[in-house]
PDB file of N, CA and C in Angstrom:
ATOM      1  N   UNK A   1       0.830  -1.200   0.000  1.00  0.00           N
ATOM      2  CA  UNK A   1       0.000   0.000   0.000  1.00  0.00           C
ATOM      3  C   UNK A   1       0.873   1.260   0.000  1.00  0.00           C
ATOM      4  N   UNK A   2       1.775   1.427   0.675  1.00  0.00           N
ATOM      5  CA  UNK A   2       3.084   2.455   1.035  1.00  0.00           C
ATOM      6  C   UNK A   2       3.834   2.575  -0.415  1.00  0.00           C
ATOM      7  N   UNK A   3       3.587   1.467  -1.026  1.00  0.00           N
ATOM      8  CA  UNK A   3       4.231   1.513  -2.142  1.00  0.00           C
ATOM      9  C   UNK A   3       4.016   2.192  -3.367  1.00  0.00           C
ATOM     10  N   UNK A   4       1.934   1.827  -3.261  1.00  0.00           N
ATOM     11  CA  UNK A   4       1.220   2.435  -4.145  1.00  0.00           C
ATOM     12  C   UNK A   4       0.798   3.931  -4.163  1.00  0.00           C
ATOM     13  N   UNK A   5       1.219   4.215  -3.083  1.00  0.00           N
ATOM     14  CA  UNK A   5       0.975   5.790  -2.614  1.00  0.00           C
ATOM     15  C   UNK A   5       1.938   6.714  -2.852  1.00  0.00           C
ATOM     16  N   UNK A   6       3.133   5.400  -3.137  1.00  0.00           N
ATOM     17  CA  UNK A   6       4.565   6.642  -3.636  1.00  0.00           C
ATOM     18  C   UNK A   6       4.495   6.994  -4.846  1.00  0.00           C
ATOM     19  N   UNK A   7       4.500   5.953  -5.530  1.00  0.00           N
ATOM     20  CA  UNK A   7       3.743   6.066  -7.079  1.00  0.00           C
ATOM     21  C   UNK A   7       2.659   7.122  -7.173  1.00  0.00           C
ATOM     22  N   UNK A   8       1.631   6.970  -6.877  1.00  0.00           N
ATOM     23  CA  UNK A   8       1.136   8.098  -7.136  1.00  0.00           C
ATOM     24  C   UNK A   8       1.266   9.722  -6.747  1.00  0.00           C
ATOM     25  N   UNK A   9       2.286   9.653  -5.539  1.00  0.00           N
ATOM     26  CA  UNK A   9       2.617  10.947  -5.485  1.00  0.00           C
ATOM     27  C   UNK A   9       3.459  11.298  -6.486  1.00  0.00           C
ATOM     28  N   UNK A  10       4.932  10.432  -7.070  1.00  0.00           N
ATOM     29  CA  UNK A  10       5.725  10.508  -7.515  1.00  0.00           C
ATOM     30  C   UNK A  10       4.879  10.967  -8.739  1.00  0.00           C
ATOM     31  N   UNK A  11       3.977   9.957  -9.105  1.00  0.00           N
ATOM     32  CA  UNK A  11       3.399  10.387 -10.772  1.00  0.00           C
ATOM     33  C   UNK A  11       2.799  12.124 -11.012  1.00  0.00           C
ATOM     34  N   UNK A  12       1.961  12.414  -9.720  1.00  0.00           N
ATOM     35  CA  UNK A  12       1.469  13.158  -9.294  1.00  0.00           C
ATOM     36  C   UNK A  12       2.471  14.563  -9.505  1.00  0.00           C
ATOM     37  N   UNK A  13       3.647  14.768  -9.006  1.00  0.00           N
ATOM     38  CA  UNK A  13       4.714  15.332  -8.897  1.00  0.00           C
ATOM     39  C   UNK A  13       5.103  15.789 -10.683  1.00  0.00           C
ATOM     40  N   UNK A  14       5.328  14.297 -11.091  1.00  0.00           N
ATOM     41  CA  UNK A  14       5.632  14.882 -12.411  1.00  0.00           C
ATOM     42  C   UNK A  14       4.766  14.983 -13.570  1.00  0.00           C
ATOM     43  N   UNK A  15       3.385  15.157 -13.451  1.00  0.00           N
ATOM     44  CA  UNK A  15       2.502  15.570 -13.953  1.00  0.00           C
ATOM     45  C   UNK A  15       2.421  16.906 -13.798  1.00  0.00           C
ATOM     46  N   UNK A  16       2.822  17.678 -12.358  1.00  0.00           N
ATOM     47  CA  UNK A  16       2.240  19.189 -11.837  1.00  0.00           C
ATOM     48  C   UNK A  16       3.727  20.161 -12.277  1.00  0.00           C
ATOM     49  N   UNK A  17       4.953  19.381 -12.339  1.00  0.00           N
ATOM     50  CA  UNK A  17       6.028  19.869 -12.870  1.00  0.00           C
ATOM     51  C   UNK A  17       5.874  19.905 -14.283  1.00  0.00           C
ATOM     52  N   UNK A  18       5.338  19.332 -15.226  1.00  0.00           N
ATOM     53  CA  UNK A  18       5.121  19.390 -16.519  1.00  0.00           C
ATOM     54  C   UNK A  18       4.423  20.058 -17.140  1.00  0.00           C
ATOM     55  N   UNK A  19       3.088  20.746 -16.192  1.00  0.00           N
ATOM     56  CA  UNK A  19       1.961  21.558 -16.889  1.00  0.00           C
ATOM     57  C   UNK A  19       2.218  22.518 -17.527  1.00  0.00           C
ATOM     58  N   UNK A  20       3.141  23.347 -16.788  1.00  0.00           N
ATOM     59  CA  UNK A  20       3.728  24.615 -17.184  1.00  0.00           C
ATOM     60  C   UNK A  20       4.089  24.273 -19.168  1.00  0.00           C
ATOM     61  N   UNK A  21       4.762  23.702 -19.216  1.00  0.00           N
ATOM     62  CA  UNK A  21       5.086  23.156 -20.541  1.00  0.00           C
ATOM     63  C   UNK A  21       4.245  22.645 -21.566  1.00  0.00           C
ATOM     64  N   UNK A  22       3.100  21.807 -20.903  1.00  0.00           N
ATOM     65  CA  UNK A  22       2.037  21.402 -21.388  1.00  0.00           C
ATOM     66  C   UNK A  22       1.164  22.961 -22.009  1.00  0.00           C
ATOM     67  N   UNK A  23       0.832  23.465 -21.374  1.00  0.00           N
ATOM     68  CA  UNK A  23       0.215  25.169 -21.244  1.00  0.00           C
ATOM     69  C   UNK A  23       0.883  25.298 -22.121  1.00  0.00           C
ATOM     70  N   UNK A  24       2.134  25.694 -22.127  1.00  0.00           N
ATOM     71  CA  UNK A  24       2.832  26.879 -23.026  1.00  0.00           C
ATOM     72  C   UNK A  24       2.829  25.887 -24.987  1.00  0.00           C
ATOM     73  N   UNK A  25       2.805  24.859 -24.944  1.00  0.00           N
ATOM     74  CA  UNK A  25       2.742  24.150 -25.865  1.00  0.00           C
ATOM     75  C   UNK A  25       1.289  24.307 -26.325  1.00  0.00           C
ATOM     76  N   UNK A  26       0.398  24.452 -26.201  1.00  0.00           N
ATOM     77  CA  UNK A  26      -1.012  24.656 -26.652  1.00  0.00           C
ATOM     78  C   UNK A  26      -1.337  26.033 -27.103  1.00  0.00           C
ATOM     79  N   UNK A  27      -0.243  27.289 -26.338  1.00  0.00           N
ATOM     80  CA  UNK A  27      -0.542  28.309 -26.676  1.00  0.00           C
ATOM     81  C   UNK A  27       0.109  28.755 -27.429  1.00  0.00           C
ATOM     82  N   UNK A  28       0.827  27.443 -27.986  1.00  0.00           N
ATOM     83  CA  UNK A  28       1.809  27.871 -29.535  1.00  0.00           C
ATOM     84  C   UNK A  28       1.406  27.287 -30.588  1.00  0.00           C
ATOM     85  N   UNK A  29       0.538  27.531 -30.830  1.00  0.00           N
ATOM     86  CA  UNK A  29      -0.257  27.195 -31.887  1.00  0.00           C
ATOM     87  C   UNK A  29      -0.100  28.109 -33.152  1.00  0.00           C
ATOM     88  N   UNK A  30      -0.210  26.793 -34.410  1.00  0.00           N
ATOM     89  CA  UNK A  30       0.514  27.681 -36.029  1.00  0.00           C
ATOM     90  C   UNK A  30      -0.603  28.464 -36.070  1.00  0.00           C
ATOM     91  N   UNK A  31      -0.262  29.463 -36.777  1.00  0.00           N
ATOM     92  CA  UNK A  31      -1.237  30.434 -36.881  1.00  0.00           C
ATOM     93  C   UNK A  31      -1.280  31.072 -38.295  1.00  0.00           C
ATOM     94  N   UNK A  32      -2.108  31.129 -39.307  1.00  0.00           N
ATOM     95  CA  UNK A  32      -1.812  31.686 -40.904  1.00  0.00           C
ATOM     96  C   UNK A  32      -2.475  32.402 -41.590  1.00  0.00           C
ATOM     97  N   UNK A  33      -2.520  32.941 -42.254  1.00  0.00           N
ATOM     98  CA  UNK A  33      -2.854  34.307 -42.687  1.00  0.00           C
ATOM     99  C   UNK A  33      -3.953  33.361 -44.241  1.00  0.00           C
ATOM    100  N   UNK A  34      -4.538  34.501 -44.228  1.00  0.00           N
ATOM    101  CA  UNK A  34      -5.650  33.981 -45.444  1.00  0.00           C
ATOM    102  C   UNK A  34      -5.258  34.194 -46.809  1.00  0.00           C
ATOM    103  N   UNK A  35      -4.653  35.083 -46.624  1.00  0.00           N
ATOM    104  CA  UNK A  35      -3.937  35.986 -48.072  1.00  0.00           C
ATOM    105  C   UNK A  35      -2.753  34.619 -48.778  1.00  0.00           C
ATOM    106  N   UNK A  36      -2.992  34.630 -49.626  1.00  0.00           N
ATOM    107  CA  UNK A  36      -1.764  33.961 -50.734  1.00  0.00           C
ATOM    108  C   UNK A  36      -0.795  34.975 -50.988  1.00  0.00           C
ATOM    109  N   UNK A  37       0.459  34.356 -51.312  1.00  0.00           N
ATOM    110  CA  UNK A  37       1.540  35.518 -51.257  1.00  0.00           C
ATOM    111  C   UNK A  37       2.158  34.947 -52.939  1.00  0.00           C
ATOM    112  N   UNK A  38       2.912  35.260 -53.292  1.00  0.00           N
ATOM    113  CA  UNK A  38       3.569  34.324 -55.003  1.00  0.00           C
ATOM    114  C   UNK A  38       4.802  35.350 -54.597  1.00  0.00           C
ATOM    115  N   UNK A  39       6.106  34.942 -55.185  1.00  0.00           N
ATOM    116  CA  UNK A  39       7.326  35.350 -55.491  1.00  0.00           C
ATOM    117  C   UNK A  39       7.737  34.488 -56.751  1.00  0.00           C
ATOM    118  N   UNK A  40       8.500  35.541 -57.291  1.00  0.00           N
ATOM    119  CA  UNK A  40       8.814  35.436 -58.879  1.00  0.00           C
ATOM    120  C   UNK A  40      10.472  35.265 -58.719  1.00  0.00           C
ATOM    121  N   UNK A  41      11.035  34.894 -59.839  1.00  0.00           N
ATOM    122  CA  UNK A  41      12.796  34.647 -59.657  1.00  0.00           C
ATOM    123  C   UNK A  41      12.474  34.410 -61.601  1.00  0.00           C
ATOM    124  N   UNK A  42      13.413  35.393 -62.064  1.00  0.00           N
ATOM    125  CA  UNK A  42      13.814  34.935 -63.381  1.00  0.00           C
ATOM    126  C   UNK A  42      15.224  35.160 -63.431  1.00  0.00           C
ATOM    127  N   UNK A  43      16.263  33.950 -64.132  1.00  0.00           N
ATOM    128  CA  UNK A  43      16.994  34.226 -64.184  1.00  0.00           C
ATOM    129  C   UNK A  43      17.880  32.918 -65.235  1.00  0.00           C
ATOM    130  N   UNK A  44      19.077  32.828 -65.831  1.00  0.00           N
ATOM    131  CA  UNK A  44      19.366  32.086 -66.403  1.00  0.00           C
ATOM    132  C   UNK A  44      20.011  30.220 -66.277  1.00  0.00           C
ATOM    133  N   UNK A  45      20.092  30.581 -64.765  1.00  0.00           N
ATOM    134  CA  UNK A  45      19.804  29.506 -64.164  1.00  0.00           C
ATOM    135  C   UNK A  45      18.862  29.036 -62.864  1.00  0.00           C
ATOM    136  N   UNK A  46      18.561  27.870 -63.409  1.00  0.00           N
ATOM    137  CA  UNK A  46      17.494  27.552 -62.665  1.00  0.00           C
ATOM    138  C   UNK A  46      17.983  27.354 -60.780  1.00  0.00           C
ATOM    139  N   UNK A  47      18.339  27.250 -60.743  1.00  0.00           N
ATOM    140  CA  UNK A  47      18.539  27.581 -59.426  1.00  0.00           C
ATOM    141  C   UNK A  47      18.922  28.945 -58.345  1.00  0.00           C
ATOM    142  N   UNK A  48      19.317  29.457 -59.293  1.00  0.00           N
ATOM    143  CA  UNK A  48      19.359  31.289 -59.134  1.00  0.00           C
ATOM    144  C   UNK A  48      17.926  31.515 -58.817  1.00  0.00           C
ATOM    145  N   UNK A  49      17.030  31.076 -60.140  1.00  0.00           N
ATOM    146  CA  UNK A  49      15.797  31.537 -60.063  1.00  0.00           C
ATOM    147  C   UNK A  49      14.885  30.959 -58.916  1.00  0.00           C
ATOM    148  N   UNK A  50      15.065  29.892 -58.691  1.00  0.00           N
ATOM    149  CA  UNK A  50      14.375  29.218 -57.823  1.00  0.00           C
ATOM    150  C   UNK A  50      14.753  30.107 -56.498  1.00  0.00           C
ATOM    151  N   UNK A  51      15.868  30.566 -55.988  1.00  0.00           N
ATOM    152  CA  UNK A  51      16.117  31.262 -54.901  1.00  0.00           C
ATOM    153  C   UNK A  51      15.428  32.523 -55.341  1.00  0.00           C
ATOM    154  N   UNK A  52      15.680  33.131 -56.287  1.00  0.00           N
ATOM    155  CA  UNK A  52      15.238  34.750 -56.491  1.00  0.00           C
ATOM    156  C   UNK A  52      13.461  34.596 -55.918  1.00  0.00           C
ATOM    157  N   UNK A  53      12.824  33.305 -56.671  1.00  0.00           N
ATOM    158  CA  UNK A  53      12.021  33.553 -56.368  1.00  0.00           C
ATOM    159  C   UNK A  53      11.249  32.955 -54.608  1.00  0.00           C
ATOM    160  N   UNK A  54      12.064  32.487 -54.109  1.00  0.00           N
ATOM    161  CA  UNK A  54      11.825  32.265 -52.766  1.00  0.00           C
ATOM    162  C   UNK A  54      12.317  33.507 -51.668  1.00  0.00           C
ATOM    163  N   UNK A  55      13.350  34.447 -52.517  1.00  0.00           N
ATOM    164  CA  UNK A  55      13.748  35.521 -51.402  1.00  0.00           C
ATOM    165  C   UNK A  55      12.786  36.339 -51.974  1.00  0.00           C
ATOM    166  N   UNK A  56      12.140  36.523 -53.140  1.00  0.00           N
ATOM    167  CA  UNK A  56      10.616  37.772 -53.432  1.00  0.00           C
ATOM    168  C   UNK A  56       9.392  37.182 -52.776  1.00  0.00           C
ATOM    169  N   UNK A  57       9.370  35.874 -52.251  1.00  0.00           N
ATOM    170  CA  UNK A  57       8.281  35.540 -51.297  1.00  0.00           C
ATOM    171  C   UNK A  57       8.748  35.877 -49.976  1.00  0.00           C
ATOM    172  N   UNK A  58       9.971  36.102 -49.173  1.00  0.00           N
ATOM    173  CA  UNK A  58      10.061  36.184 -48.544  1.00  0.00           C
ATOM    174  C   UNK A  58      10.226  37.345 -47.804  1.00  0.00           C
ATOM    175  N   UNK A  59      10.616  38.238 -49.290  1.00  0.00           N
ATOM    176  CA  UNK A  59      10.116  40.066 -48.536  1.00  0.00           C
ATOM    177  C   UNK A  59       8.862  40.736 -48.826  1.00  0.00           C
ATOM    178  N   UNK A  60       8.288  40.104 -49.550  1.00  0.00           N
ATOM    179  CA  UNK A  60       6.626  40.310 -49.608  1.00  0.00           C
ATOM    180  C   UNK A  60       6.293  40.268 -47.994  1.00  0.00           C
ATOM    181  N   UNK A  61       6.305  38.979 -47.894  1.00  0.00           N
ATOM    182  CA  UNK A  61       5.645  38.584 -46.394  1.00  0.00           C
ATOM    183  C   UNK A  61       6.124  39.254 -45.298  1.00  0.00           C
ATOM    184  N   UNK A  62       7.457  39.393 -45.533  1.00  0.00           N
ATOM    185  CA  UNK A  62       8.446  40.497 -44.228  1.00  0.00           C
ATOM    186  C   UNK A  62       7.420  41.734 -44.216  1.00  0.00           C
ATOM    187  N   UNK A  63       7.666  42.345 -45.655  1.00  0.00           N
ATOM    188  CA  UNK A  63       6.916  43.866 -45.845  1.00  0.00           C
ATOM    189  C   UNK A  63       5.530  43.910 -45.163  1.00  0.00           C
ATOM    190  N   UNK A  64       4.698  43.077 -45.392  1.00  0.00           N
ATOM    191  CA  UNK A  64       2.959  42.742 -45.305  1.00  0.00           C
ATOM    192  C   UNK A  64       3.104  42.290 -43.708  1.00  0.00           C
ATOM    193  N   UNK A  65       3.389  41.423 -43.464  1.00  0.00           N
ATOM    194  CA  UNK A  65       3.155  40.793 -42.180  1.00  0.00           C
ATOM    195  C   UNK A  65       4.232  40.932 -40.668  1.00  0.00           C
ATOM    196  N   UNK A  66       5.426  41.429 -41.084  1.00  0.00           N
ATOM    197  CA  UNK A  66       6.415  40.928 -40.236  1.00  0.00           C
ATOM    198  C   UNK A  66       7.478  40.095 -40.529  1.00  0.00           C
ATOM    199  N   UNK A  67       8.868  40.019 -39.819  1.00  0.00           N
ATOM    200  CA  UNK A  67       9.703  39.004 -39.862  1.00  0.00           C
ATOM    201  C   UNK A  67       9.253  37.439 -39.886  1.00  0.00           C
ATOM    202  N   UNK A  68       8.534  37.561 -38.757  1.00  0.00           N
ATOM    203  CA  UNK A  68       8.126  35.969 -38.260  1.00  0.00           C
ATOM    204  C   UNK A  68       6.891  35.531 -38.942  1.00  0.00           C
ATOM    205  N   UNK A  69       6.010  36.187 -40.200  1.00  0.00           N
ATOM    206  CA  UNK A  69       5.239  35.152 -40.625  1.00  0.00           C
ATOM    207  C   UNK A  69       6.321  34.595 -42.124  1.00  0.00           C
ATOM    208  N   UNK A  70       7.387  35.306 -42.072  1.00  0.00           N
ATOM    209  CA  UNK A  70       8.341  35.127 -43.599  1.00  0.00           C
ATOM    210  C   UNK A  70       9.199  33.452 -43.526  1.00  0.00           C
ATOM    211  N   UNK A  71       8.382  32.615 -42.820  1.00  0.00           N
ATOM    212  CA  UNK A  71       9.840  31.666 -43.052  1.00  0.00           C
ATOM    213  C   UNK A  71       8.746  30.206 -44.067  1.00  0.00           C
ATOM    214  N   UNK A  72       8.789  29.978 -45.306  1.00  0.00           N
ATOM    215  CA  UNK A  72       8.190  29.525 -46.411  1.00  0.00           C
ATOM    216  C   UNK A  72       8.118  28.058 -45.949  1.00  0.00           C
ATOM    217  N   UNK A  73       9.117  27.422 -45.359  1.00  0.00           N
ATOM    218  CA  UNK A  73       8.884  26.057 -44.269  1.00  0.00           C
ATOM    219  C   UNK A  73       7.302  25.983 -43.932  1.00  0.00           C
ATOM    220  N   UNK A  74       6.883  27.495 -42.845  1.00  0.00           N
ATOM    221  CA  UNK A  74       5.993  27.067 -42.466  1.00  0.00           C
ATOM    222  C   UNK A  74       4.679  27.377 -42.898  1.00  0.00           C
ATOM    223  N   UNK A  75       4.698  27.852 -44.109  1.00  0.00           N
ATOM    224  CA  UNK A  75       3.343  28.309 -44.995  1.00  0.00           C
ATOM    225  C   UNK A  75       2.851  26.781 -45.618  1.00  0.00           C
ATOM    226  N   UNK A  76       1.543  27.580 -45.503  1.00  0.00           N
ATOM    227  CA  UNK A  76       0.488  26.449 -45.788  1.00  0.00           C
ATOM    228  C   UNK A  76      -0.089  26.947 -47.219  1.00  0.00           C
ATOM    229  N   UNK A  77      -0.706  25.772 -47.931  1.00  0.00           N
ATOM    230  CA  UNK A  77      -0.886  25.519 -49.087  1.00  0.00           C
ATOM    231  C   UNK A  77       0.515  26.021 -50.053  1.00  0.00           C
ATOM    232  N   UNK A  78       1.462  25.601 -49.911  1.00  0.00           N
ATOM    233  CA  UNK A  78       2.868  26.173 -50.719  1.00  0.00           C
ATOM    234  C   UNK A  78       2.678  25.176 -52.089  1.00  0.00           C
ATOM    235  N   UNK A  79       3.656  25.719 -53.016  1.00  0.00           N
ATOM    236  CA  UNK A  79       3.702  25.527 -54.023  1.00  0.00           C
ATOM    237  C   UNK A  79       5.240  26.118 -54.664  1.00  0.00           C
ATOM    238  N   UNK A  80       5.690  25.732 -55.344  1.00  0.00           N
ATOM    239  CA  UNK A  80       7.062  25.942 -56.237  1.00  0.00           C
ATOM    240  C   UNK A  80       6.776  25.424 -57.491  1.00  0.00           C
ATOM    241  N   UNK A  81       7.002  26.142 -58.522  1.00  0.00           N
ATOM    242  CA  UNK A  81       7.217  25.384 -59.570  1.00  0.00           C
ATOM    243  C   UNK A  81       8.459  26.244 -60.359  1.00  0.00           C
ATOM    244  N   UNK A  82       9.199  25.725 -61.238  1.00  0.00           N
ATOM    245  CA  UNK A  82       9.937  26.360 -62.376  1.00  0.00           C
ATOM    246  C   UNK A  82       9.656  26.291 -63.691  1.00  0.00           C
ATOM    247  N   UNK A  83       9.931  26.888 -64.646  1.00  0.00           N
ATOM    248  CA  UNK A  83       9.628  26.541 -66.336  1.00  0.00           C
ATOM    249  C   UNK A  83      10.388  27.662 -66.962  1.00  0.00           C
ATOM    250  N   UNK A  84      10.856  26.680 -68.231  1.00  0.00           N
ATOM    251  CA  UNK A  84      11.603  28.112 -69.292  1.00  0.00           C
ATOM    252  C   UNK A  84      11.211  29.359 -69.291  1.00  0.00           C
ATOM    253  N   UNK A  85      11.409  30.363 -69.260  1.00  0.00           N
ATOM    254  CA  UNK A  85      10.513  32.095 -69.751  1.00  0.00           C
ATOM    255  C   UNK A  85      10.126  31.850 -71.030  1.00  0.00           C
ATOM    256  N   UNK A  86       8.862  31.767 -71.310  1.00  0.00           N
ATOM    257  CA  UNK A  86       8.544  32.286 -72.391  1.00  0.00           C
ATOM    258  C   UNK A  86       8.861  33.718 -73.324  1.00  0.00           C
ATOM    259  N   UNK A  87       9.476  34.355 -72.605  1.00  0.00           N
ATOM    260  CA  UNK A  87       9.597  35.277 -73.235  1.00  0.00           C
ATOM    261  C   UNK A  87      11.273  35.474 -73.491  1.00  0.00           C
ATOM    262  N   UNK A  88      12.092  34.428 -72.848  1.00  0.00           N
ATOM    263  CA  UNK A  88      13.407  34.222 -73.235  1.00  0.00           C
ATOM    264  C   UNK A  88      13.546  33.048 -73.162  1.00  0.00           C
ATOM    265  N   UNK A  89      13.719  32.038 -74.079  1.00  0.00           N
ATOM    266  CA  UNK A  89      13.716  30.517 -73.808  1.00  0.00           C
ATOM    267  C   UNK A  89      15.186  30.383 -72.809  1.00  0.00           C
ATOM    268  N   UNK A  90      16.057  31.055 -72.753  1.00  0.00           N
ATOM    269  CA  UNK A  90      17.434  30.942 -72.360  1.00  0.00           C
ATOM    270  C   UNK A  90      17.227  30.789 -70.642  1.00  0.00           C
ATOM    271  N   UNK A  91      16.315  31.182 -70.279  1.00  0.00           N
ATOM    272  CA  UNK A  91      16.350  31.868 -68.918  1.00  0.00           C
ATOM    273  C   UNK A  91      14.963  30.858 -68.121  1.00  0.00           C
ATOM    274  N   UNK A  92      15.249  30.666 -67.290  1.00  0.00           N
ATOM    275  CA  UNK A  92      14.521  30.070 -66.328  1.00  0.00           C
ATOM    276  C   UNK A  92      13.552  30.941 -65.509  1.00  0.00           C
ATOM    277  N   UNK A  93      12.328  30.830 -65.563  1.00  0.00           N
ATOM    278  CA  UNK A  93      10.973  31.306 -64.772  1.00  0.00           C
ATOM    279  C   UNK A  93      10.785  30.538 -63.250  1.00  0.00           C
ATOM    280  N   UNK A  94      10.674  30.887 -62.232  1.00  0.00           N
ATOM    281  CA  UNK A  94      10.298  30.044 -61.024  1.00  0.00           C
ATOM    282  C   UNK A  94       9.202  30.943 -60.351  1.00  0.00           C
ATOM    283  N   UNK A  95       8.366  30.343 -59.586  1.00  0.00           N
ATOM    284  CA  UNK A  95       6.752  30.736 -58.940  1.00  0.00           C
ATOM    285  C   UNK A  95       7.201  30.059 -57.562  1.00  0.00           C
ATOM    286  N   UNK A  96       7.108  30.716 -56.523  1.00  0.00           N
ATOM    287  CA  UNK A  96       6.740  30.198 -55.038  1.00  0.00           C
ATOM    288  C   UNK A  96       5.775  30.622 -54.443  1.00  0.00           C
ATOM    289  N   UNK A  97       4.543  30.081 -54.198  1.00  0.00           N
ATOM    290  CA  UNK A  97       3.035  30.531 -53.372  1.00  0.00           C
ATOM    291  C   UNK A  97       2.934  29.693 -52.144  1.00  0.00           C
ATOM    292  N   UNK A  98       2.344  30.521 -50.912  1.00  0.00           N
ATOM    293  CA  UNK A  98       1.927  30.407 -50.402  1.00  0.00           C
ATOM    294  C   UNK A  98       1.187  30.996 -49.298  1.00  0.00           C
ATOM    295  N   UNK A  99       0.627  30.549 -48.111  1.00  0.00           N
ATOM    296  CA  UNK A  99      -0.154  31.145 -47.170  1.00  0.00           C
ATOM    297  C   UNK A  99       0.843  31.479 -46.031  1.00  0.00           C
ATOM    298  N   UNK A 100       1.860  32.474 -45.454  1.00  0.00           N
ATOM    299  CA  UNK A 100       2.326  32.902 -44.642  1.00  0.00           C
ATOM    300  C   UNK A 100       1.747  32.528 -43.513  1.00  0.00           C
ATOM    301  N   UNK A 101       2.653  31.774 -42.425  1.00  0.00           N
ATOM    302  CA  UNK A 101       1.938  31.045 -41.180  1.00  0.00           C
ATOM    303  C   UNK A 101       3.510  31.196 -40.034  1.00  0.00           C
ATOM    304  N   UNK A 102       2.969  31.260 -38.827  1.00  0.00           N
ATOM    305  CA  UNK A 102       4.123  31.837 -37.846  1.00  0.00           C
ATOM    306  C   UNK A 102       3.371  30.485 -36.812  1.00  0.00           C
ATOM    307  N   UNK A 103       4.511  30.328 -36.126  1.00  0.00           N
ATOM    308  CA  UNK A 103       4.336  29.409 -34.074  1.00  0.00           C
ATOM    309  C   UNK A 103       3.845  30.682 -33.428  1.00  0.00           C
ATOM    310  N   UNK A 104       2.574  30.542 -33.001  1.00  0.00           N
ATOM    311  CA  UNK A 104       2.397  31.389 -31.870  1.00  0.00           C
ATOM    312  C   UNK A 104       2.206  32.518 -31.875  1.00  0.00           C
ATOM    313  N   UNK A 105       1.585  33.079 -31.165  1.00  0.00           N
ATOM    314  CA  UNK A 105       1.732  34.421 -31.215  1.00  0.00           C
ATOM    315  C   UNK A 105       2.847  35.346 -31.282  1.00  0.00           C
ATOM    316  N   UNK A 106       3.961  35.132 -31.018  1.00  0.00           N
ATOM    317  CA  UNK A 106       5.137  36.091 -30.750  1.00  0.00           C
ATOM    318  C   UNK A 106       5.987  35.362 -31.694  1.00  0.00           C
ATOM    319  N   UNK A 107       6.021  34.344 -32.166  1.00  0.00           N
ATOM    320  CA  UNK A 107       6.289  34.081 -33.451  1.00  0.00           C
ATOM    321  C   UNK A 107       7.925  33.972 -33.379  1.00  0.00           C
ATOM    322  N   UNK A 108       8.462  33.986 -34.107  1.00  0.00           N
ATOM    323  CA  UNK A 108      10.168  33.803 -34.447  1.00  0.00           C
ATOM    324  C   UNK A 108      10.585  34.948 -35.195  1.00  0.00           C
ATOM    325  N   UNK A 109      11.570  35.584 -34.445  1.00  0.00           N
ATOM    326  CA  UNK A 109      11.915  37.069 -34.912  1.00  0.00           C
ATOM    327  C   UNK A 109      13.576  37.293 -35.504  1.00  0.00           C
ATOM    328  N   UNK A 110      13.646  37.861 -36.330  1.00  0.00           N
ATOM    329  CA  UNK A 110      15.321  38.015 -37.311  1.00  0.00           C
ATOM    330  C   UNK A 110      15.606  38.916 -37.078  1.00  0.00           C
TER     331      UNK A 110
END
């Protein structure tokens, strides 16, 4: 019986030491914006472009929202694609969309 009573204090103990954490974990909840954002990148290689156009999504969202809704990881409904320019076959076109989304209210700051 002495035995079963330690146990449950013990459990007891580290259940009431944990809440704090428990709490703060619920009140960090993703949080995202309704607006679609797109960034553009043209350039002659495709991987240039692919960045150009992930750093023009990423100061859109800085400009509009803040530092902390800008990190493209955590946007929802995202999308990337690349394709030749039509209007220069030489040169690479890239598109990055998405819904700007931050942890929490206070979010992650640069």
């Amino acid at each position: 019986m002495k035995n079963t009573i330690s146990k449950v204090t013990l459990t007891s103990a580290i259940i009431l030491s944990l809440s704090p954490f428990i709490l703060a974990s619920q009140a960090v909840a993703k949080q995202c914006k309704n607006q679609m954002v797109w960034g553009y990148g043209i350039h002659n290689s495709k991987q240039a472009a692919r960045a150009l156009a992930h750093k023009s999504w990423r100061s859109q969202v800085k400009a509009s929202y803040g530092a902390s809704w800008s990190f493209y990881i955590l946007a929802k409904q995202k999308t990337s694609k690349c394709r030749k320019w039509s209007k220069d076959p030489s040169k690479w076109h890239c598109v990055k969309k998405g819904k700007p989304c931050r942890n929490g209210p206070g979010g992650i700051s640069n």
